[in-house]
Protein backbone atom coordinates (compact mmCIF):
# COMPACT_ATOMS: atom_id res chain seq x y z
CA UNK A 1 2.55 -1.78 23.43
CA UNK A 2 2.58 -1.30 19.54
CA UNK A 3 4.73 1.25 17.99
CA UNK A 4 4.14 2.41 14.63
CA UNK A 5 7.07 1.35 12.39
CA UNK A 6 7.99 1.96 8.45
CA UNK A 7 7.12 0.01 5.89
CA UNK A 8 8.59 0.92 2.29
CA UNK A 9 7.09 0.46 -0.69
CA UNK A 10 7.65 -0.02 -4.56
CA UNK A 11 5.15 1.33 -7.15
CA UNK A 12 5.63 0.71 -10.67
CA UNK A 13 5.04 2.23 -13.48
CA UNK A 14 5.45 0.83 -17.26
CA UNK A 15 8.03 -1.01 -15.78
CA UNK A 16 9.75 1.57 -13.55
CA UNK A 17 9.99 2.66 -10.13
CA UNK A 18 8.25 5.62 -10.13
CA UNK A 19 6.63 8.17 -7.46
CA UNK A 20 3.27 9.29 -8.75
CA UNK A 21 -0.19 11.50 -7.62
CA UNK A 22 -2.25 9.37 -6.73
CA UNK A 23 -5.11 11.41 -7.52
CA UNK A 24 -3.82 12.14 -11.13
CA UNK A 25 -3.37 7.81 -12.63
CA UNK A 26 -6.07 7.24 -14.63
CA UNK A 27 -7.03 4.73 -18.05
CA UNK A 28 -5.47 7.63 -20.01
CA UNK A 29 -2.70 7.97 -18.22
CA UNK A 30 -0.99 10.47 -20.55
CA UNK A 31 -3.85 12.88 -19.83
CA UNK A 32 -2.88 14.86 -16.64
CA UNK A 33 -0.74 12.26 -15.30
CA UNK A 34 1.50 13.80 -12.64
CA UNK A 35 5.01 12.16 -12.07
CA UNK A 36 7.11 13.08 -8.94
CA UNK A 37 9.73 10.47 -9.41
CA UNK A 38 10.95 8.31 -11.85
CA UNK A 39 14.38 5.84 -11.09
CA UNK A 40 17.15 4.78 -12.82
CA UNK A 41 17.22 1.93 -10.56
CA UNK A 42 15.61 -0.89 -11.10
CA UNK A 43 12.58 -2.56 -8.83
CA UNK A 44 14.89 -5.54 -7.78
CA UNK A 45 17.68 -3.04 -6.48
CA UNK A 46 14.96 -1.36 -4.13
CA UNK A 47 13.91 -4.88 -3.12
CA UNK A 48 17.71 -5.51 -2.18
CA UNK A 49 17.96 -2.03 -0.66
CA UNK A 50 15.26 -2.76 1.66
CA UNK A 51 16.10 -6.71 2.07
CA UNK A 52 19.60 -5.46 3.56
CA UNK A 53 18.26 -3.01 6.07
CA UNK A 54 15.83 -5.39 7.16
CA UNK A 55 12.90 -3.80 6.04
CA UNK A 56 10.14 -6.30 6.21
CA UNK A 57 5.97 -5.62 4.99
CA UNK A 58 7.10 -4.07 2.50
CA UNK A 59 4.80 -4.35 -0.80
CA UNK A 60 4.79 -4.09 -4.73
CA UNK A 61 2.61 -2.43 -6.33
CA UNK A 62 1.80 -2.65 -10.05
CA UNK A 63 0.11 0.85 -11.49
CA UNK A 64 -1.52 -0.88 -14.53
CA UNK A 65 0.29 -3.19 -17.50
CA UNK A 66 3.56 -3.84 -18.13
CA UNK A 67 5.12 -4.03 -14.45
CA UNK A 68 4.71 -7.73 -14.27
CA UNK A 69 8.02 -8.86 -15.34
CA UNK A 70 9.82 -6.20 -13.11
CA UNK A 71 7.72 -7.22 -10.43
CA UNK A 72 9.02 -10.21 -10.48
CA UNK A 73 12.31 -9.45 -10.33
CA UNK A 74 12.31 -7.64 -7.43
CA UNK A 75 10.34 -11.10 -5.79
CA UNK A 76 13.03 -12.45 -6.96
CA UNK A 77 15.71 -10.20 -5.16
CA UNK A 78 13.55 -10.91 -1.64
CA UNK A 79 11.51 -13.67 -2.06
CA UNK A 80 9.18 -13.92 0.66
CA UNK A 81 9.96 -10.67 1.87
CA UNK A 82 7.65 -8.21 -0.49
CA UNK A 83 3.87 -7.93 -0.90
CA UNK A 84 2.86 -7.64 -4.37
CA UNK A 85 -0.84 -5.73 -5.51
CA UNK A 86 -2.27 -4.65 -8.55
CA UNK A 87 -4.51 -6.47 -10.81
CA UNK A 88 -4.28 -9.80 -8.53
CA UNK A 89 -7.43 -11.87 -8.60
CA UNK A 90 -8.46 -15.46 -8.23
CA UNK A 91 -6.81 -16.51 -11.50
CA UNK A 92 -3.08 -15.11 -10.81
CA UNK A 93 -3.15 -14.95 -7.31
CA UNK A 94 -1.26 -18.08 -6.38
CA UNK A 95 1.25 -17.11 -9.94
CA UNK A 96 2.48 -13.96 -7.27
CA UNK A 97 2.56 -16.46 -4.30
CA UNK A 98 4.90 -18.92 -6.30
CA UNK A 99 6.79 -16.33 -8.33
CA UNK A 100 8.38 -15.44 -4.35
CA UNK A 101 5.24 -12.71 -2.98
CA UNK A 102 4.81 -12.96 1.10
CA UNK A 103 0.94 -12.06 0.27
CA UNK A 104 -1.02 -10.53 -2.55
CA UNK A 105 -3.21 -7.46 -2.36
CA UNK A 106 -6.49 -7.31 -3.35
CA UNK A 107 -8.55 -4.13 -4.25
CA UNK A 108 -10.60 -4.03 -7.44
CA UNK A 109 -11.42 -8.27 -7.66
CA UNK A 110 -13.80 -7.38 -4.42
CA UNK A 111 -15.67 -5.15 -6.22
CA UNK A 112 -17.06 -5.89 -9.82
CA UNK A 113 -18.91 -3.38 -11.24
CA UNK A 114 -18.17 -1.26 -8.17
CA UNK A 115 -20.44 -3.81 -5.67
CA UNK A 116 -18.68 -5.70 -2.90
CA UNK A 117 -18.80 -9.41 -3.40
CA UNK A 118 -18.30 -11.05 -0.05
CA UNK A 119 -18.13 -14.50 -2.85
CA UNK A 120 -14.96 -13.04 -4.30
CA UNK A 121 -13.34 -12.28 -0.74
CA UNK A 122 -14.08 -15.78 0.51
CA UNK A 123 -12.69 -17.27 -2.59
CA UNK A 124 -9.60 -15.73 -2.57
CA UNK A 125 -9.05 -16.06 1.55
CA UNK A 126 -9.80 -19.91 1.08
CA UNK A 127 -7.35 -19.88 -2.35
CA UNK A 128 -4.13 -18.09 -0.86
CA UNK A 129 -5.12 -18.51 2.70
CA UNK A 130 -5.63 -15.95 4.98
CA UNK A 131 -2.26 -15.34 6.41
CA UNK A 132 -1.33 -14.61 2.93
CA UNK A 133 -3.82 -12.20 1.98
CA UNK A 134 -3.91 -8.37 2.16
CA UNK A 135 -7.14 -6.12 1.54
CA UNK A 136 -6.00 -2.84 0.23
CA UNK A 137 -8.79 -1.00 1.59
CA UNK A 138 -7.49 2.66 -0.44
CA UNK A 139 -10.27 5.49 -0.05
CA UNK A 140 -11.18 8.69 -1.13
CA UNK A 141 -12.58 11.58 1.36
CA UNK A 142 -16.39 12.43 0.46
CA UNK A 143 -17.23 14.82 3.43
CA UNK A 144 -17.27 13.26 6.49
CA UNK A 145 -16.73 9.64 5.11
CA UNK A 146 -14.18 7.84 3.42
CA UNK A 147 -15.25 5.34 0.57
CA UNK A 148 -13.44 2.81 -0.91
CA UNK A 149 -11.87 3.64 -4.57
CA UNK A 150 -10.97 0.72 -7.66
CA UNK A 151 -9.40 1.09 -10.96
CA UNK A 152 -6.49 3.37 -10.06
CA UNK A 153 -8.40 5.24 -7.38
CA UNK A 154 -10.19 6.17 -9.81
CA UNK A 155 -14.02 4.87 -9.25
CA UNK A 156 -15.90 4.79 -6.10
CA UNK A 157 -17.44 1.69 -4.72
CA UNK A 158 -20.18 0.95 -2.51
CA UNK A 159 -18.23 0.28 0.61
CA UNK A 160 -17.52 3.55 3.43
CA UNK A 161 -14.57 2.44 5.19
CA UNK A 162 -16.12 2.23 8.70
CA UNK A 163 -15.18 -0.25 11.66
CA UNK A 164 -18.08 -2.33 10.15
CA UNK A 165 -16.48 -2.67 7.09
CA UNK A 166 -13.34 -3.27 8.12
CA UNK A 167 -13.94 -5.90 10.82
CA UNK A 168 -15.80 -7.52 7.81
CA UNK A 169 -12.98 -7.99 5.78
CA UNK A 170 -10.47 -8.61 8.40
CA UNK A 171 -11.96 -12.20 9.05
CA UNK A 172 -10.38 -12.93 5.40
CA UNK A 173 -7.13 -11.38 5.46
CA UNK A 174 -4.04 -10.73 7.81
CA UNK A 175 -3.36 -7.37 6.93
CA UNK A 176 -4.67 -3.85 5.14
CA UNK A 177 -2.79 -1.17 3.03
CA UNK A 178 -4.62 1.63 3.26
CA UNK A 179 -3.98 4.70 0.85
CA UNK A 180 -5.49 7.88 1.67
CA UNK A 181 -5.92 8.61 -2.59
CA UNK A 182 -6.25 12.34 -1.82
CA UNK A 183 -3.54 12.85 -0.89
CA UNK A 184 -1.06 10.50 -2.00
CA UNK A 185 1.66 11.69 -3.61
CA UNK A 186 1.49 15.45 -2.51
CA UNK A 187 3.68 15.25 0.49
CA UNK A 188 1.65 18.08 2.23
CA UNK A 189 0.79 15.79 5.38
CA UNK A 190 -1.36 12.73 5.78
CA UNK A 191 -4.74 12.01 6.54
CA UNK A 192 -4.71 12.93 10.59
CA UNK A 193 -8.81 11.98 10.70
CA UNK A 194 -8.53 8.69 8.68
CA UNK A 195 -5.70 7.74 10.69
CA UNK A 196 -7.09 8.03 14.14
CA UNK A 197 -9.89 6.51 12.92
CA UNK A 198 -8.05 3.55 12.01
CA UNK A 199 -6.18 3.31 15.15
CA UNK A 200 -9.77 2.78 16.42
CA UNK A 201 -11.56 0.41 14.02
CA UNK A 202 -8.71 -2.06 13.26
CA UNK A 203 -7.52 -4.98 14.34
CA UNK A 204 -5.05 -6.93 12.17
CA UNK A 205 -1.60 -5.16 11.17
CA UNK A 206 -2.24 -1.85 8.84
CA UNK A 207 -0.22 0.46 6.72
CA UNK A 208 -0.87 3.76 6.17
CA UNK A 209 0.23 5.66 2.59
CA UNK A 210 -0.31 8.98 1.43
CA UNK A 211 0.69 12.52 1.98
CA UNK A 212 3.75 11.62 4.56
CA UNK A 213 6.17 14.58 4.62
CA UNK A 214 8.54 14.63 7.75
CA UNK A 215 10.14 11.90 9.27
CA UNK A 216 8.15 13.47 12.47
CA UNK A 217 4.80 12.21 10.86
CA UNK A 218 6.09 8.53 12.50
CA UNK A 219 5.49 10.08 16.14
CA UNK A 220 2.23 11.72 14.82
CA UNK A 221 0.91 8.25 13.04
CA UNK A 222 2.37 6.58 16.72
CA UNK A 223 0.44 8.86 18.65
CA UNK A 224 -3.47 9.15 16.37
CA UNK A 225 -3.16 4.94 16.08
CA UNK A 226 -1.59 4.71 19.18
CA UNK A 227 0.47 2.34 17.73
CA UNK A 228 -1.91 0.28 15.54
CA UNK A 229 -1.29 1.81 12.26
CA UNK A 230 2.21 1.80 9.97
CA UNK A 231 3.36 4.14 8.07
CA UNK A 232 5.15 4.16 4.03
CA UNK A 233 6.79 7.41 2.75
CA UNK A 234 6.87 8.15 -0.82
CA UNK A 235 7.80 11.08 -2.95
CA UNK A 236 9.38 12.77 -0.08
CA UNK A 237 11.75 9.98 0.96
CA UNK A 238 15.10 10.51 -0.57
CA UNK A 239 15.61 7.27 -2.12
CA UNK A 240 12.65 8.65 -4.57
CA UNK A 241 14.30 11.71 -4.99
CA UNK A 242 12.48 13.62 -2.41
CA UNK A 243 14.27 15.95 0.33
CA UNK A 244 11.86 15.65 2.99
CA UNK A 245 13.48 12.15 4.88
CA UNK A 246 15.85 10.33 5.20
CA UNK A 247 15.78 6.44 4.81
CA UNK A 248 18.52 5.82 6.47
CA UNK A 249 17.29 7.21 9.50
CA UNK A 250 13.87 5.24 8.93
CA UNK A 251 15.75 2.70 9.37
CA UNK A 252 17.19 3.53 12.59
CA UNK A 253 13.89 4.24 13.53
CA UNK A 254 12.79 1.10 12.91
CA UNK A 255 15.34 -0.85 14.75
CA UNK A 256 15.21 1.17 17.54
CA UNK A 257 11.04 -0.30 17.54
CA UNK A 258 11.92 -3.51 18.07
């Protein structure tokens, strides 16, 4: 039976490792941005943190320009052991692959202009391969629905995340990252309805991020996906300053999984 298990993350910043709102990143991003965390370590010592505990799924994300050459340095620390997203389309996609990425994630190349392009899925998939790609499928709550947000969470698209939607893409990729967009960053609890529903509609390996709080959200996660969904901790995981949980017993957690 599955068991949900941790998978940590790295999102950077103009170059750092930081631990930001999700709902606040936008093109101005001096304008309201709110900032959790910001490290003094560098990317590549949280890919060697995580490469020494064993950590693996983890992923990379880039939050706009200038992460690129700090993204590659923590490849570099693990290759073949991080995901790296952000800005990856069919032009620089197999650049991530080579510079040491396990698989890229996709968001905003599926959807120009905010319409979903089957075209651009299937040329990626057939690019990278599909055991090397990962569709981060990150939402926003409208009502009862949760649609699929671009461009820093930013702009909706067409697409309500749905099991139709998501069995769609999962015949082009191995994996999703899912951030809940709403709550990401505020470490007041995740999504509980978006998560049981995911436990539901998928069927490849999934990660959950966004509003994780207590190192007890693991059982609840376990217990709405009933085992189908993972879960990544952010601003209130001590490694990112937070006070919340503790990674070292994440990582107990985790061995204790398998």
């Amino acid at each position: 039976m599955a068991t949900t298990r941790f998978r940590p993350c790295i999102d950077l910043h103009d170059g750092k490792v930081k631990q930001i709102v999700g709902g606040t990143l936008t093109d101005h991003e001096s304008e309201g941005l709110k900032t959790n965390f910001v490290s003094t370590k560098s990317p590549s010592e949280f890919a060697r943190l995580y490469r020494n505990n064993g950590l693996e799924g983890g992923h990379v994300i880039m939050l706009g320009k200038g992460n690129e050459e700090t993204a590659v340095d923590a490849l570099k620390a693990w290759p073949g052991g991080l995901q790296v997203g952000g800005g990856i389309n069919e032009t620089n996609a197999s650049k991530w692959i080579e510079a040491g990425a396990s698989k890229v994630i996709i968001t905003s190349y599926l959807f120009p202009n905010g319409k979903f392009s089957l075209n651009h899925l299937k040329a990626i998939s057939t690019l990278v391969g599909k055991e090397r790609l990962v569709v981060d499928v990150s939402c926003r709550r409208r009502d009862d629905k949760w649609i699929v947000a671009m461009n820093k969470w930013q702009d909706p698209t067409d697409m309500e995340v749905n099991e139709e939607s998501l069995s769609l893409l999962g015949e082009y990729c191995s994996e999703f990252l899912i951030h809940a967009a709403d709550v990401e960053g505020l470490c007041q609890g995740i999504d509980e309805g978006l998560v049981q529903k995911l436990g539901q509609w998928v069927r490849i390996p999934t990660t959950y991020a966004g509003g994780a709080k207590d190192i007890s959200d693991m059982d609840l996660v376990d217990k709405l996906s009933e085992g189908r969904v993972d879960l990544t901790f952010g601003s209130a995981l001590d490694i990112f300053g937070g006070t919340m949980v503790n990674f070292e017993e994440l990582v107990r957690r985790n061995f204790r999984a398998q």
